[in-house]
Protein backbone atom coordinates (compact mmCIF):
# COMPACT_ATOMS: atom_id res chain seq x y z
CA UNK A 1 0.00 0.00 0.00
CA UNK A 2 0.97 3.45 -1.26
CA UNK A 3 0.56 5.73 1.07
CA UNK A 4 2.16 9.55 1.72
CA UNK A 5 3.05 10.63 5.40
CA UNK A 6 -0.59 13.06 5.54
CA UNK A 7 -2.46 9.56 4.93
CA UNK A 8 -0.91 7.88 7.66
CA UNK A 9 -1.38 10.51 10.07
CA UNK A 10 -5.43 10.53 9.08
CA UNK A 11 -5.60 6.51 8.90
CA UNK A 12 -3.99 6.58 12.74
CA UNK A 13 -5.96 9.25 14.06
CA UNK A 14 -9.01 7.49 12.97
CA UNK A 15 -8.20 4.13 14.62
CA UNK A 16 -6.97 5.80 17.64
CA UNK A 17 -9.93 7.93 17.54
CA UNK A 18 -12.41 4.66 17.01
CA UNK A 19 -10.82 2.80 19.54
CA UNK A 20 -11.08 5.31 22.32
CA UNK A 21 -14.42 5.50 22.19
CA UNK A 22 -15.18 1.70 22.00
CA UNK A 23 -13.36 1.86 24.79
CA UNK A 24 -15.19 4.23 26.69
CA UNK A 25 -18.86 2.09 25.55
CA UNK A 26 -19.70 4.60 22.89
CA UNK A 27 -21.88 2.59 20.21
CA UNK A 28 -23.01 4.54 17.35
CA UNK A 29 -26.25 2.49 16.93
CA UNK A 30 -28.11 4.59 19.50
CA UNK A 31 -27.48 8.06 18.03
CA UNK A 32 -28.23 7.30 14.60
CA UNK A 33 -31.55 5.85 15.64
CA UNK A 34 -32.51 8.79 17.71
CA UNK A 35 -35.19 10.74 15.67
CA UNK A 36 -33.96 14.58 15.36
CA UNK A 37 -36.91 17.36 15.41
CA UNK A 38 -37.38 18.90 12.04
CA UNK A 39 -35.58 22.50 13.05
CA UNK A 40 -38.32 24.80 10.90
CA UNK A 41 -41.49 22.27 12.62
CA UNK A 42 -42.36 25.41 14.90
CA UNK A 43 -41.48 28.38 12.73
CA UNK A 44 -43.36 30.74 10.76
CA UNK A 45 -42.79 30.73 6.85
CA UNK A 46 -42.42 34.34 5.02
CA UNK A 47 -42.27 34.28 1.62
CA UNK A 48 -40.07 37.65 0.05
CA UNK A 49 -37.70 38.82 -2.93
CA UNK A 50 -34.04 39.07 -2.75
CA UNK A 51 -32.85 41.89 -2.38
CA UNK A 52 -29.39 42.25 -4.13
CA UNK A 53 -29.81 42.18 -7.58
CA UNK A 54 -32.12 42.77 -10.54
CA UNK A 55 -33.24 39.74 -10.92
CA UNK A 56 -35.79 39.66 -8.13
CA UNK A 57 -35.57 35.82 -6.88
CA UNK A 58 -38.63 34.49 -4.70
CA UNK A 59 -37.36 33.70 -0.64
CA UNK A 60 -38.57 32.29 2.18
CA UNK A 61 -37.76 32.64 5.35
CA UNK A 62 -38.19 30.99 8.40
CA UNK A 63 -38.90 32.62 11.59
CA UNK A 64 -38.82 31.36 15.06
CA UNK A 65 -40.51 32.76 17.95
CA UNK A 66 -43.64 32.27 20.61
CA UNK A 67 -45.36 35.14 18.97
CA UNK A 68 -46.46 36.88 21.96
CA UNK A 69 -47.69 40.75 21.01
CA UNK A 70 -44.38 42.25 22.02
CA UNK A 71 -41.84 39.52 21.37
CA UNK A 72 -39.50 39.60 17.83
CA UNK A 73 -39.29 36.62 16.05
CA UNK A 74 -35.62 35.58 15.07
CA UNK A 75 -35.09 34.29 11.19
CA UNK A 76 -32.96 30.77 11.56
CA UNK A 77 -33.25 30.06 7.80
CA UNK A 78 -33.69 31.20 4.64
CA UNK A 79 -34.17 28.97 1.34
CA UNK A 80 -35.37 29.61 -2.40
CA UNK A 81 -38.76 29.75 -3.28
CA UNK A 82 -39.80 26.88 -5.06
CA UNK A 83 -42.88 28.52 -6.18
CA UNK A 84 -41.37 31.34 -8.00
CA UNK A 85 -41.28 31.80 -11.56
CA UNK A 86 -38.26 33.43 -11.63
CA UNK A 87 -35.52 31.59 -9.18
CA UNK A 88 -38.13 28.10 -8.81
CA UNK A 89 -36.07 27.46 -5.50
CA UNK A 90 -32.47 28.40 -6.73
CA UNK A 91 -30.45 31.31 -4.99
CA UNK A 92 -26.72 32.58 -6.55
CA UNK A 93 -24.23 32.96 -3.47
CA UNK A 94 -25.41 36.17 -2.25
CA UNK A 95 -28.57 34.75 -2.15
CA UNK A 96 -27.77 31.81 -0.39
CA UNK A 97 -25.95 33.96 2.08
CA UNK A 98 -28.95 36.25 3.33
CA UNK A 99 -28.86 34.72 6.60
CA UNK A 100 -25.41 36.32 7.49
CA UNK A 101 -26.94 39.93 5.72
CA UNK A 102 -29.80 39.45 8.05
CA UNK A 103 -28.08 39.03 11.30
CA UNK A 104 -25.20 41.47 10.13
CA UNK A 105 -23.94 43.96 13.13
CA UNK A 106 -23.13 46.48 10.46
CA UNK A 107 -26.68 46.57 8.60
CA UNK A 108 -28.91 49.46 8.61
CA UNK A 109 -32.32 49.06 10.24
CA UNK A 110 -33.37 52.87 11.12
CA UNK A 111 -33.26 55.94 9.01
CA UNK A 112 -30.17 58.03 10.24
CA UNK A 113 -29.75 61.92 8.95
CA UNK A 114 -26.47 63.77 8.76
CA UNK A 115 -27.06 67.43 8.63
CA UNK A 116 -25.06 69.85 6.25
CA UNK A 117 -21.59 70.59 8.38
CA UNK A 118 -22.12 67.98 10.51
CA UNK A 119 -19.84 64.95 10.32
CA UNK A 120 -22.21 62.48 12.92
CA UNK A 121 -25.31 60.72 11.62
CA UNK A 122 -28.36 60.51 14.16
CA UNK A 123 -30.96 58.32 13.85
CA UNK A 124 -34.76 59.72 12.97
CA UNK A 125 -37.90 58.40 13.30
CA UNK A 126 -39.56 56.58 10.33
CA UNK A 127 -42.05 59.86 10.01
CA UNK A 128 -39.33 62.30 10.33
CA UNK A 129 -37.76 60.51 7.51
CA UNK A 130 -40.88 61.17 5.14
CA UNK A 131 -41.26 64.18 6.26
CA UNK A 132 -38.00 65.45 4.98
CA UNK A 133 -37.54 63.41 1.94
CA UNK A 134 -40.85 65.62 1.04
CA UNK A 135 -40.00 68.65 1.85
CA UNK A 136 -36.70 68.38 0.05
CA UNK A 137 -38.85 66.78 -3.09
CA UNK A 138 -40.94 69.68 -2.85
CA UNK A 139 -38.68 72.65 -2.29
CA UNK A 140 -36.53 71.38 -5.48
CA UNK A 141 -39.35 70.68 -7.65
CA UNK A 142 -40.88 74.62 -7.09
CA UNK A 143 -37.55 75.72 -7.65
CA UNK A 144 -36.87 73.60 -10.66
CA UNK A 145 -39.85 72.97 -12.40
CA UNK A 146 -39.86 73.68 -16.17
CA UNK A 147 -43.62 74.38 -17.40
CA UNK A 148 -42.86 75.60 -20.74
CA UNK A 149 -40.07 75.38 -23.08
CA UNK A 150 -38.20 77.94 -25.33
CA UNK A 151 -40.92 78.04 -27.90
CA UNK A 152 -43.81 78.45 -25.60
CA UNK A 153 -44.81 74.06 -25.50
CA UNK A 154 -46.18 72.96 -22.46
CA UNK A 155 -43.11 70.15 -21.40
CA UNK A 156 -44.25 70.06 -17.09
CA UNK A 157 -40.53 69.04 -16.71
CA UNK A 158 -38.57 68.28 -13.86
CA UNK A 159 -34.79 67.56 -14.61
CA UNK A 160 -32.85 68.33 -11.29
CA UNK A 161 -34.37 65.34 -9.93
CA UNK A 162 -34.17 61.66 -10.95
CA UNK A 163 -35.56 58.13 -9.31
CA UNK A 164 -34.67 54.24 -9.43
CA UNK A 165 -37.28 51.80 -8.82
CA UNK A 166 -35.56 48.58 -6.85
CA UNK A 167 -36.59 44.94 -8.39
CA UNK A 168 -38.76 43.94 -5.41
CA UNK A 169 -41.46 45.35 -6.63
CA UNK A 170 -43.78 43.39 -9.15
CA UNK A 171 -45.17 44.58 -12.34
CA UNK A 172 -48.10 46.42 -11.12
CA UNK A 173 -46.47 48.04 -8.18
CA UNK A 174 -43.76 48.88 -10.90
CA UNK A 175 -46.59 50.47 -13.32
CA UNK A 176 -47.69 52.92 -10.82
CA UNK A 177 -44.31 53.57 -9.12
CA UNK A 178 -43.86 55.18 -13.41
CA UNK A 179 -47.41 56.79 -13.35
CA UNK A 180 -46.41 58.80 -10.24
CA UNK A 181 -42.52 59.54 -11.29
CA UNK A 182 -44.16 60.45 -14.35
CA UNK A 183 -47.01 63.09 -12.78
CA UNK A 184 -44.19 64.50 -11.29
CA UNK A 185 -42.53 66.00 -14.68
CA UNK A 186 -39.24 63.42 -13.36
CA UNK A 187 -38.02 62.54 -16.62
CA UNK A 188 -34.75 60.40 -15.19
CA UNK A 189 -36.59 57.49 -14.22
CA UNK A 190 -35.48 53.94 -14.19
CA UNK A 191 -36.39 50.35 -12.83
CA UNK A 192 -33.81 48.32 -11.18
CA UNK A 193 -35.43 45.20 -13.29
CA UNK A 194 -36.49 47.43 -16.00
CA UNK A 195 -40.25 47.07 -15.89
């Protein structure tokens, strides 16, 4: 028998290892005939998009908690969809690794604000976050807004501003997110997935 110095170090840890615990009265009849709980029996299935690219694969994800009114349920796994007619249960590597983006230290779960000269960001409210983002919309849009051209044509432009739709959002929702743009004279207006 052929065999380098790495395989002889593996083939005698594994007899010394497999002795030991024969030794000890470990049989490993008992634990593989122990039934294991299904780990997502008691959770609560979500179904979602991805959110990383344009493609807009179909997720679920598992959630585990006692849902009591004030208690957050913790995701514990996340799969593809085998439902959807995009992905039909298949996730790329980011995909796969949503789990980790989930439960990240580093991700962003609260609006935060920095104000002009300032160089800290502070967290606002959800409302105070809307609130803003329309008041900004609207100050720049009165100040901006082009009703008529050079030649007198009614063109209800507005070019200083510009919006992307993400792909999590289907067709419909993706119809009126262009009606709205549109009623707004913003003429730089694209769709993550192009719809």
């Amino acid at each position: 028998m052929d065999m380098n110095r790495r395989q002889f170090f593996k083939v005698c840890g594994a007899g010394l290892t497999g002795s030991s615990l024969a030794m000890l009265g470990y049989s490993p009849q008992p634990v593989l005939a122990e039934v294991r709980n299904f780990k997502l029996a008691r959770t609560t299935e979500t179904r979602n998009t991805c959110p990383y690219c344009a493609v807009g694969c179909g997720v679920i994800m598992y959630s585990l908690g006692d849902k009591a009114k004030n208690a957050k349920a913790e995701i514990i796994h996340i799969e593809g969809d085998p439902d959807h007619p995009v992905n039909r249960g298949t996730l790329c590597p980011k995909g796969a690794g949503l789990l980790d983006f989930v439960h990240s230290e580093s991700r962003l779960k609260y609006p935060e604000v920095r104000e002009p000269g300032s160089k800290e960001w502070k967290r606002i409210s959800w409302d105070e976050a809307m609130t803003r983002i329309a008041k900004h919309m609207k100050a720049d849009r009165d100040k901006n807004f082009i009703a008529k051209n050079a030649d007198g044509q009614t063109v209800n432009r507005w070019l200083s501003a510009g919006f992307l739709a993400a792909s999590a959002s289907s067709n419909e929702t993706g119809y009126l997110t262009g009606k709205i743009v549109r009623s707004l004279g913003i003429v730089a207006f694209d769709n993550q997935a192009r719809v």
